[in-house]
C-alpha atoms as a PDB file:
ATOM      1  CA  UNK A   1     -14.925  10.304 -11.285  1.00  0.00           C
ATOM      2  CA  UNK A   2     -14.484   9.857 -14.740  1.00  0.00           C
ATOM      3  CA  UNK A   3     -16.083   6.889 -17.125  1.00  0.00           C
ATOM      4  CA  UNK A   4     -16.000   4.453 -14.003  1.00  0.00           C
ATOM      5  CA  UNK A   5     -18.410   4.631 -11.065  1.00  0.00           C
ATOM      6  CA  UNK A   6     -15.240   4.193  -8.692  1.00  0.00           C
ATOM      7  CA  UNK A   7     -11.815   6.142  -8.276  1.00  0.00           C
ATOM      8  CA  UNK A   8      -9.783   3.627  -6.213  1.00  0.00           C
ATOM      9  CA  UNK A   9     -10.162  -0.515  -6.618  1.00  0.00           C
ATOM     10  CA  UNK A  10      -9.097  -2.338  -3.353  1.00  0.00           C
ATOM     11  CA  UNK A  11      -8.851  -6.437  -2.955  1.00  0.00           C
ATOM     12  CA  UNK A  12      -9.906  -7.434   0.492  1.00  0.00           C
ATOM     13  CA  UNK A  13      -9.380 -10.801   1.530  1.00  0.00           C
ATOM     14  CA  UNK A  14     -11.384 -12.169   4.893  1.00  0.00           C
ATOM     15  CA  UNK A  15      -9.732 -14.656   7.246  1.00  0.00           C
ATOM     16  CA  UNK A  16      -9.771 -16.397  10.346  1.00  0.00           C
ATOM     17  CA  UNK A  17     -10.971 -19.414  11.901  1.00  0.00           C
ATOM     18  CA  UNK A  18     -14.079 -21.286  11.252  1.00  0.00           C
ATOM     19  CA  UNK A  19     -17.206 -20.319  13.263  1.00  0.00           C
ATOM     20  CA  UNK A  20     -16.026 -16.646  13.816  1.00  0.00           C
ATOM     21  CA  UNK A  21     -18.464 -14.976  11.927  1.00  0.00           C
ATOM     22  CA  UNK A  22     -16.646 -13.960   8.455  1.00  0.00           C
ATOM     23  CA  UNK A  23     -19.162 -14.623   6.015  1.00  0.00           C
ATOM     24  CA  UNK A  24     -21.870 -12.583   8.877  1.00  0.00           C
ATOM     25  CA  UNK A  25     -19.356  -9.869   8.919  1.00  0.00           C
ATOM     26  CA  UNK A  26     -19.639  -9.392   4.987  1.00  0.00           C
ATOM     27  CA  UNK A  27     -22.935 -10.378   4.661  1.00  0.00           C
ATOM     28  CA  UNK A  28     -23.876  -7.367   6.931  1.00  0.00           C
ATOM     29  CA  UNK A  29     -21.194  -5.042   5.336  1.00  0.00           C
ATOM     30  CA  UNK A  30     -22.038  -5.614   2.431  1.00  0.00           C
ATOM     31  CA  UNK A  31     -25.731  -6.399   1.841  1.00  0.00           C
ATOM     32  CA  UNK A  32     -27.005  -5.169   5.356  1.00  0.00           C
ATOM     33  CA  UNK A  33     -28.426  -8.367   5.851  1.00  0.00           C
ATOM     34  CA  UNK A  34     -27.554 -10.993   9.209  1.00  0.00           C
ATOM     35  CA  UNK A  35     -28.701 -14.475   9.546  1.00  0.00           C
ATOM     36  CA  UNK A  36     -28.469 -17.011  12.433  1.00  0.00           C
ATOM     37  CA  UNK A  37     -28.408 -19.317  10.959  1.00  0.00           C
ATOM     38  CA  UNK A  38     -25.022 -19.872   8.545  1.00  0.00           C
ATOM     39  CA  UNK A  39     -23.630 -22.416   6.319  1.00  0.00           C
ATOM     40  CA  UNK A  40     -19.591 -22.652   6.879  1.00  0.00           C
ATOM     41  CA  UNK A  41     -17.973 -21.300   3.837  1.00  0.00           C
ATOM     42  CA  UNK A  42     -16.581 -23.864   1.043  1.00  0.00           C
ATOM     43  CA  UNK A  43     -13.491 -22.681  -0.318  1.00  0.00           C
ATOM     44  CA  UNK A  44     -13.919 -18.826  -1.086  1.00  0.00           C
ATOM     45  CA  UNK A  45     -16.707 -16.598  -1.950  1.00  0.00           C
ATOM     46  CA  UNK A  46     -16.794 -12.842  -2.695  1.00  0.00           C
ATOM     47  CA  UNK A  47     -18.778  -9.337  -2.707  1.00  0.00           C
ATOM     48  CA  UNK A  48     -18.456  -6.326  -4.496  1.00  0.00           C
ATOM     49  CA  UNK A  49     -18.812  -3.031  -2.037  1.00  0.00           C
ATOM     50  CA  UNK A  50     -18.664   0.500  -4.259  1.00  0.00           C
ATOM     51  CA  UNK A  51     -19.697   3.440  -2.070  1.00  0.00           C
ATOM     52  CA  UNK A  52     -18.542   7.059  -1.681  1.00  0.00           C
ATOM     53  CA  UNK A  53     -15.952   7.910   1.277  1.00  0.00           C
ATOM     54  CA  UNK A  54     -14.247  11.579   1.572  1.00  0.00           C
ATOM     55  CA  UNK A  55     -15.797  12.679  -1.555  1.00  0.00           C
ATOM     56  CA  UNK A  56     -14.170   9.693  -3.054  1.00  0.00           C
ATOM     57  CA  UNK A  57     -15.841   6.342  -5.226  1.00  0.00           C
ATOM     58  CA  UNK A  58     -14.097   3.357  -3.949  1.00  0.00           C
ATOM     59  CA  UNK A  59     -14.862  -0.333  -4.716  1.00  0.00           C
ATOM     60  CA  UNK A  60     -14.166  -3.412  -2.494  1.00  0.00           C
ATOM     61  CA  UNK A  61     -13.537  -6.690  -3.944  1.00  0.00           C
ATOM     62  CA  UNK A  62     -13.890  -8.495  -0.538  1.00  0.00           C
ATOM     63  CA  UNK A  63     -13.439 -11.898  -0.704  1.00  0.00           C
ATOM     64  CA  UNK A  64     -14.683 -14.740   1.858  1.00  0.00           C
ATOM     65  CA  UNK A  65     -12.425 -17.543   2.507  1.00  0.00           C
ATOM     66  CA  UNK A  66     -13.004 -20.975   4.636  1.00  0.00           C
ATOM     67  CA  UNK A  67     -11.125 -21.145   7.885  1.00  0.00           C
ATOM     68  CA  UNK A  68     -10.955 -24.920   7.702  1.00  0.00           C
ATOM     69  CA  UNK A  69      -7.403 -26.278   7.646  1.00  0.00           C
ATOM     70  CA  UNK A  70      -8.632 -28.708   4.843  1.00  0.00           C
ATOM     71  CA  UNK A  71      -9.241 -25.395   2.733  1.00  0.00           C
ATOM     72  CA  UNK A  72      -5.844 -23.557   3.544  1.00  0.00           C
ATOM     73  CA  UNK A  73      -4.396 -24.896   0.339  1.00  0.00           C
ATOM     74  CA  UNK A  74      -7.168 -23.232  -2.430  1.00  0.00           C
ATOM     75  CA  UNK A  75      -7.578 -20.158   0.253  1.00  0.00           C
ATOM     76  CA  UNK A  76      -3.826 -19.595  -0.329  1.00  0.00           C
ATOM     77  CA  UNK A  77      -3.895 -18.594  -3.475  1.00  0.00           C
ATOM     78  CA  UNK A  78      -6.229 -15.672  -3.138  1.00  0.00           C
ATOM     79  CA  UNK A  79      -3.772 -13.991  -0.861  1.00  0.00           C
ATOM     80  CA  UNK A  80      -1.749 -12.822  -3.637  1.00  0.00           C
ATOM     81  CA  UNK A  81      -2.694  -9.084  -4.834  1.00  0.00           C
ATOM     82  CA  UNK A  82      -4.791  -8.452  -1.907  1.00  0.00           C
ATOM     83  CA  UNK A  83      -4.303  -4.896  -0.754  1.00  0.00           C
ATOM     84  CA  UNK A  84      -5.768  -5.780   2.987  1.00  0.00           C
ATOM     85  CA  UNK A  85      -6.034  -8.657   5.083  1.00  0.00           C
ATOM     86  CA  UNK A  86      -8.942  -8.816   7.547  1.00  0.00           C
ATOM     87  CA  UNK A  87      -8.082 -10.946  10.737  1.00  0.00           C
ATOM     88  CA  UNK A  88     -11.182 -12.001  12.534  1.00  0.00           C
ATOM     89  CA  UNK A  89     -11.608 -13.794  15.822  1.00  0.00           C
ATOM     90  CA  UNK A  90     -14.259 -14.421  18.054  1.00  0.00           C
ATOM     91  CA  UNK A  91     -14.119 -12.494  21.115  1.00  0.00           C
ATOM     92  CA  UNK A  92     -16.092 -15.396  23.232  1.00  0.00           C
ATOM     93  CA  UNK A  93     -13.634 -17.886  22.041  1.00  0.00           C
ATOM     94  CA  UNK A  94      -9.613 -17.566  23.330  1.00  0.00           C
ATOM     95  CA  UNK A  95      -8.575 -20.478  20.863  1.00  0.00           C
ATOM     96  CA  UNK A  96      -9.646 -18.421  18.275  1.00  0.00           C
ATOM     97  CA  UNK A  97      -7.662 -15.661  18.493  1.00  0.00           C
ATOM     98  CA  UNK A  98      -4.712 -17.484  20.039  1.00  0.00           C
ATOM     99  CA  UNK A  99      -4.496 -19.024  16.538  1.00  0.00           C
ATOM    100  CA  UNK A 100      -4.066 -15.647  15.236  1.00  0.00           C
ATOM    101  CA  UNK A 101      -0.735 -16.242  16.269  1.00  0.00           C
ATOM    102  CA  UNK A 102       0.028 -19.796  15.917  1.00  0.00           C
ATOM    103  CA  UNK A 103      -0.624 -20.077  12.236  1.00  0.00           C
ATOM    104  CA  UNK A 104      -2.583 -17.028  10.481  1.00  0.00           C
ATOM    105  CA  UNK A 105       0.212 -14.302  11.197  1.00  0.00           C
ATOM    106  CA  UNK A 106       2.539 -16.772   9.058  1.00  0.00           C
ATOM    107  CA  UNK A 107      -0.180 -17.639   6.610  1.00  0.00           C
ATOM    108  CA  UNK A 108      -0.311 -13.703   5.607  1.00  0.00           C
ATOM    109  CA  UNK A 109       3.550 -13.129   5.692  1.00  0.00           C
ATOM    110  CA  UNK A 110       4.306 -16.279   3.366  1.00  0.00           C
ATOM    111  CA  UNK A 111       1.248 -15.697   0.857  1.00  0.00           C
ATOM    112  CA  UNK A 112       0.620 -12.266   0.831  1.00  0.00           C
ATOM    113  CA  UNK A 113       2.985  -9.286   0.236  1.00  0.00           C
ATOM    114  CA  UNK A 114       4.955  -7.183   2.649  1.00  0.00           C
ATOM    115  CA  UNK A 115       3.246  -4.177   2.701  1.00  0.00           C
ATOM    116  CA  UNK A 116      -0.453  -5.435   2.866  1.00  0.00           C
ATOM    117  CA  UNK A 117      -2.133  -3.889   5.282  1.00  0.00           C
ATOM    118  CA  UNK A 118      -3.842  -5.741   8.234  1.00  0.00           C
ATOM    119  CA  UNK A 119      -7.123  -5.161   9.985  1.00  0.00           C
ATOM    120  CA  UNK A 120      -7.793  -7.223  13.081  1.00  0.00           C
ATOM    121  CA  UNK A 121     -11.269  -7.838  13.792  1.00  0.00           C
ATOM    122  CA  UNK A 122     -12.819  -8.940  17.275  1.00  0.00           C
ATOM    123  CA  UNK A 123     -16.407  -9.990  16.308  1.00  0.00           C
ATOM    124  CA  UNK A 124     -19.198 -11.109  18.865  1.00  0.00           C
ATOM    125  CA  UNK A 125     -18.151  -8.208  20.511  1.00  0.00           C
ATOM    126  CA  UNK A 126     -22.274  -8.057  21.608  1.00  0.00           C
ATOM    127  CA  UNK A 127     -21.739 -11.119  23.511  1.00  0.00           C
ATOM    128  CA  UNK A 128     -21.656 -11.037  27.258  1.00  0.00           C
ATOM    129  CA  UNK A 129     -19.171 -14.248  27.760  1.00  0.00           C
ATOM    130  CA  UNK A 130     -16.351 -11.997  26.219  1.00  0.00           C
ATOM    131  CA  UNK A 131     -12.828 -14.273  27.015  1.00  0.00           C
ATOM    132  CA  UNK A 132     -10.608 -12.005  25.195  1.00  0.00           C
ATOM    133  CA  UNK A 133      -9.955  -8.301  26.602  1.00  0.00           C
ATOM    134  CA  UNK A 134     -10.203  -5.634  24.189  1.00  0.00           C
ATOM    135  CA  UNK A 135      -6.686  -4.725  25.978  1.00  0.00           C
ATOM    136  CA  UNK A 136      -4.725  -7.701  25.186  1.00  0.00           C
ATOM    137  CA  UNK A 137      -6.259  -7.654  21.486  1.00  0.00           C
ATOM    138  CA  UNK A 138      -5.151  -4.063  21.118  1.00  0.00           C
ATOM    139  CA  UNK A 139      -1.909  -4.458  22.825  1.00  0.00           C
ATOM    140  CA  UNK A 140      -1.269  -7.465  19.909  1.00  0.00           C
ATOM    141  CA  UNK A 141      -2.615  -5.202  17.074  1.00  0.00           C
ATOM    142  CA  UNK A 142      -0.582  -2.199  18.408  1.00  0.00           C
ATOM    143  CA  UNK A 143       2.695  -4.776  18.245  1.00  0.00           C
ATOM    144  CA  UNK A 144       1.651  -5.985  14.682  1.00  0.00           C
ATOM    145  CA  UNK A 145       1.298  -2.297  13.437  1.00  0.00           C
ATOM    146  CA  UNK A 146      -2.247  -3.708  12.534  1.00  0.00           C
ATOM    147  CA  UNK A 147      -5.836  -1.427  12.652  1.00  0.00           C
ATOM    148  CA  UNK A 148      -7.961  -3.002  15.238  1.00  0.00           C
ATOM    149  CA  UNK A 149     -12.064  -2.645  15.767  1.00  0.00           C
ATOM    150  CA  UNK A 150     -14.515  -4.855  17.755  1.00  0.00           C
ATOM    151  CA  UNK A 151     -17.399  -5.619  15.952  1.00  0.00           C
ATOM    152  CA  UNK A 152     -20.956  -7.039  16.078  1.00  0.00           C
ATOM    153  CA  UNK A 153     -21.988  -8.926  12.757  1.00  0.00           C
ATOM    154  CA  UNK A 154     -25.753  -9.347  14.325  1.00  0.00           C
ATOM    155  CA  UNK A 155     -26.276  -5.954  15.589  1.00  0.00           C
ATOM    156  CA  UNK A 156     -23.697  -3.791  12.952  1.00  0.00           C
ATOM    157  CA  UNK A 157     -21.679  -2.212  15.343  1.00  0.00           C
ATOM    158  CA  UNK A 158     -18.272  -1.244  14.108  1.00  0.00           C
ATOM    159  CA  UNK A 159     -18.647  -2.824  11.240  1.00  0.00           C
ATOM    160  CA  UNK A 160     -18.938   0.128   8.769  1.00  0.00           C
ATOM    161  CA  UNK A 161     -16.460   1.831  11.033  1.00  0.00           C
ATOM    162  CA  UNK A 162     -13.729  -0.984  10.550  1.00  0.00           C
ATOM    163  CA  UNK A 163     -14.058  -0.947   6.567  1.00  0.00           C
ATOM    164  CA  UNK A 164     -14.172   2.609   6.267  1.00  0.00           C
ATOM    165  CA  UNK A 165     -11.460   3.738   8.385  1.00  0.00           C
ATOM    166  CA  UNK A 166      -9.568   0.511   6.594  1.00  0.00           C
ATOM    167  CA  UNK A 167      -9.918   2.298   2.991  1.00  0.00           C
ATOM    168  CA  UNK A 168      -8.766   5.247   4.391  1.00  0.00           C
ATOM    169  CA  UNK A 169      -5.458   3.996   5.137  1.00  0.00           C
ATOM    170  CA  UNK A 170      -5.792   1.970   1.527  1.00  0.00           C
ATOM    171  CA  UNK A 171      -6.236   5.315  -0.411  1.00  0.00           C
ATOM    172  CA  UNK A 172      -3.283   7.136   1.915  1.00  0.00           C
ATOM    173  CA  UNK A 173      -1.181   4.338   0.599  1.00  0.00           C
ATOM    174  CA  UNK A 174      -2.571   4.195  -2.731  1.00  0.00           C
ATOM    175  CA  UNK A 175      -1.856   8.345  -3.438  1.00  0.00           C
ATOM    176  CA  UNK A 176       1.424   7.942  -1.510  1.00  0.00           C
ATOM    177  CA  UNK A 177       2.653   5.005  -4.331  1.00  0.00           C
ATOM    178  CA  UNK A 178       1.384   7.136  -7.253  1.00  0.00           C
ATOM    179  CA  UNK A 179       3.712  10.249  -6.314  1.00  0.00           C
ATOM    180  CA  UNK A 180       6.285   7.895  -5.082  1.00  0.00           C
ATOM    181  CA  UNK A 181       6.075   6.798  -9.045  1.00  0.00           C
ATOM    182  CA  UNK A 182       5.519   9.944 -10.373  1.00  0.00           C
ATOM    183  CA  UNK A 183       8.656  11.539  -8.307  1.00  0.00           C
ATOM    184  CA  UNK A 184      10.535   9.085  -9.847  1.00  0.00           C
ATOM    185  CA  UNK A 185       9.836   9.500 -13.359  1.00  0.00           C
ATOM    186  CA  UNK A 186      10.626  13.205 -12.717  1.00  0.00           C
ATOM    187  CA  UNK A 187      14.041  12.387 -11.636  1.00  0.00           C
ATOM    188  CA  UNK A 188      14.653  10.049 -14.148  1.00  0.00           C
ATOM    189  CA  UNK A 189      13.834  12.914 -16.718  1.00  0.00           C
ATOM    190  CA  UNK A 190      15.840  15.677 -15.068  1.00  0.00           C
ATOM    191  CA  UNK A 191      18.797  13.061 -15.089  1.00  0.00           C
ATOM    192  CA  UNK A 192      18.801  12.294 -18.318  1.00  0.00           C
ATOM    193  CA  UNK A 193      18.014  15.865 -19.174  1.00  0.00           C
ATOM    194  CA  UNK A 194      21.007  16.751 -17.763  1.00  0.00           C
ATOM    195  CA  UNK A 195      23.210  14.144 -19.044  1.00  0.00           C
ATOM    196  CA  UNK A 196      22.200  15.217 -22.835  1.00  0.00           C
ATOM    197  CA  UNK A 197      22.741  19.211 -21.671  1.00  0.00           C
ATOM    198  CA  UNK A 198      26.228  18.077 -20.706  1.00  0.00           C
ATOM    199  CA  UNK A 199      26.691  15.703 -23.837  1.00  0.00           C
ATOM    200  CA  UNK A 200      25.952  18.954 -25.530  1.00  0.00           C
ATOM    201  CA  UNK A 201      28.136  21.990 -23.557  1.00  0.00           C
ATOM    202  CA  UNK A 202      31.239  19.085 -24.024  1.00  0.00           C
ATOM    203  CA  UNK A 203      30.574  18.704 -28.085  1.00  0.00           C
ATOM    204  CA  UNK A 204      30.336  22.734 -28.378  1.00  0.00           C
ATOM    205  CA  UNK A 205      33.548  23.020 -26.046  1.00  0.00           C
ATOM    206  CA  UNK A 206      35.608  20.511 -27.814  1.00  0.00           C
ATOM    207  CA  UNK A 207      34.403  21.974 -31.548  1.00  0.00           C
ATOM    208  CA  UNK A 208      36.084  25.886 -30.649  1.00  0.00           C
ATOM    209  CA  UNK A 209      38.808  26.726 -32.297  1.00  0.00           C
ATOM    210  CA  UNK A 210      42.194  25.882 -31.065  1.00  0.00           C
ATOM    211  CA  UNK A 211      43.424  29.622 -30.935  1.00  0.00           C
ATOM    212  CA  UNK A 212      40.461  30.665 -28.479  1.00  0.00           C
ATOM    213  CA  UNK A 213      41.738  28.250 -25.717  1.00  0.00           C
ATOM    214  CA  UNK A 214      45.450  29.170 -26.407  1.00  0.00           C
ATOM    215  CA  UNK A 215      44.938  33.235 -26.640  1.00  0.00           C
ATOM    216  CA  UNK A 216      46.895  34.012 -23.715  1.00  0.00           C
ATOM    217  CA  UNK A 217      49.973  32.121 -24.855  1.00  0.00           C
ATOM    218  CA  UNK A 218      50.328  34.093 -28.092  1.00  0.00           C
ATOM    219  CA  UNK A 219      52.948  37.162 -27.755  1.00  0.00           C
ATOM    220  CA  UNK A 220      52.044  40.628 -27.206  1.00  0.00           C
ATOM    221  CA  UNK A 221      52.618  42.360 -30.871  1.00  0.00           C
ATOM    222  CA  UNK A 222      53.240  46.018 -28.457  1.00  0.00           C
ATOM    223  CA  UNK A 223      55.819  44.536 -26.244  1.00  0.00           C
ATOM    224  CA  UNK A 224      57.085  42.941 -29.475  1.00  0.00           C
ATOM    225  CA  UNK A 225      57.620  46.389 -31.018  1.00  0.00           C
ATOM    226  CA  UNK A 226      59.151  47.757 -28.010  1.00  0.00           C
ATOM    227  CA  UNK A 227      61.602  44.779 -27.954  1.00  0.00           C
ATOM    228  CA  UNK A 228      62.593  46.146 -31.575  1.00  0.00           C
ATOM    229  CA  UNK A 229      62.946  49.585 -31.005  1.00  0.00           C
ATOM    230  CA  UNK A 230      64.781  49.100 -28.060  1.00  0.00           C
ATOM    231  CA  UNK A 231      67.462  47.133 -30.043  1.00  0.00           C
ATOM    232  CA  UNK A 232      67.626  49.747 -32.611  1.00  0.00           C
ATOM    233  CA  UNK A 233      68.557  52.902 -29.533  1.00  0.00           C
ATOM    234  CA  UNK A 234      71.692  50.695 -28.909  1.00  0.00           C
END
C-alpha cells in the first residue's frame, strides 16, 4: 500500500426486515461484540471495517439501515454508490424472507445500480426452530446470481466468511473495471495514432512530384531513336 492504510474502498449497505439481526450482524463483524439485548435501528447507522485479505488492505464502509417501512424513504437514498447489497433474513421467520421477494428485490433494482453485487444472508442460523431450508434459500440465491451464507450473529459463525468471500468478488470486479478502462484508453490511443500516421503517409503522397506518379507514361527516348533511324533506312 502506498500513503493510505487500504488498497480497495468498498460501500456496503445492510438490509432487510426489522428484527433480523442487521445491526448484531455488524456489530459482531465489525467490533466482535453481540448483545441480546438490541435497540431497532433509526434511520441508518454505519462502521468502518479495514483489514488485510489476499495480501490486500481493504476498507468497508458498511452501513446499517432500518427495516421499518416508515424508514424506506431516508434508507433509499443510501443505496446509491453502494458496491454490495447485503440481504438478511431470519431463518426462524418465513415472512421474513418471503419479503425478500415481495418488496426488497425491487427496492435494490430501483435504488441501487445494475451491477451491485448481492449477498444474501440467512441469520439465526444457530436456532433450532429453523422455517426456512438452507435449500430453498440457495435455490433463490442461485436464481438471483446472488452469494449466499447462513450466519450466526450470537455465536460468529459465517459471519467473517460471508464478508470476506463478499470482497473477494468486490476486488475481482474492481481489477476487472480498471483494465476494462485501461484497455480502452489503449485503443483510443492506437486509433488515433493511426489516424494521424495516415493523415501523414496521405500529406507526403499527395506533396510528390507529378512526374514520379506519371513515369511510366513518358516515352521511351531508345525506342524513340530507333523510330528515327528506321525512317532514315527507307
Amino acid at each position: 500500500m502506498s500513503n493510505r492504510e487500504y488498497d480497495y474502498l468498498f460501500k456496503l449497505v445492510i438490509i432487510g426486515n426489522s428484527g433480523v439481526g442487521k445491526s448484531s450482524l455488524l456489530l459482531r463483524y465489525t467490533d466482535d461484540t453481540f448483545s441480546e439485548n438490541y435497540i431497532s435501528t433509526i434511520g441508518v447507522d454505519f462502521k468502518f471495517k479495514t483489514f488485510r485479505l489476499d495480501g490486500k488492505g481493504l476498507k468497508l464502509q458498511i452501513w446499517d439501515t432500518a427495516g421499518q417501512e416508515r424508514f424506506r424513504t431516508i434508507t433509499n437514498a443510501y443505496y446509491k454508490g453502494a458496491d454490495a447489497i447485503v440481504l438478511v433474513y431470519d431463518t426462524t421467520c418465513t415472512q421474513s424472507f418471503s419479503e425478500i421477494e415481495k418488496s426488497w428485490i425491487d427496492e435494490i433494482y430501483k435504488h441501487a445500480g445494475k451491477n451491485t453485487t448481492i449477498l444474501l444472508v440467512g441469520n439465526k442460523c444457530d436456532l433450532p426452530n429453523k422455517s426456512v431450508t438452507t435449500e430453498r434459500a440457495q435455490e433463490y440465491a442461485k436464481e438471483k446470481l446472488m452469494l449466499f451464507y447462513e450466519t450466526s450473529a450470537k455465536s460468529s459463525h459465517g459471519v467473517s466468511q460471508a464478508f470476506e468471500e463478499l470482497s473477494r468478488l468486490l476486488i475481482i470486479k474492481r481489477d476487472m473495471k480498471v483494465e476494462e478502462k485501461k484497455l480502452k484508453r489503449k485503443q483510443k490511443k492506437d486509433s488515433s495514432s493511426n489516424s494521424d500516421s495516415d493523415k501523414k503517409n496521405s500529406s507526403e503522397t499527395s506533396n510528390e512530384p507529378q512526374e514520379n506518379i506519371n513515369l511510366w507514361l513518358r516515352p521511351n527516348k531508345k525506342i524513340e531513336e530507333e523510330k528515327q533511324q528506321q525512317k532514315c533506312n527507307c
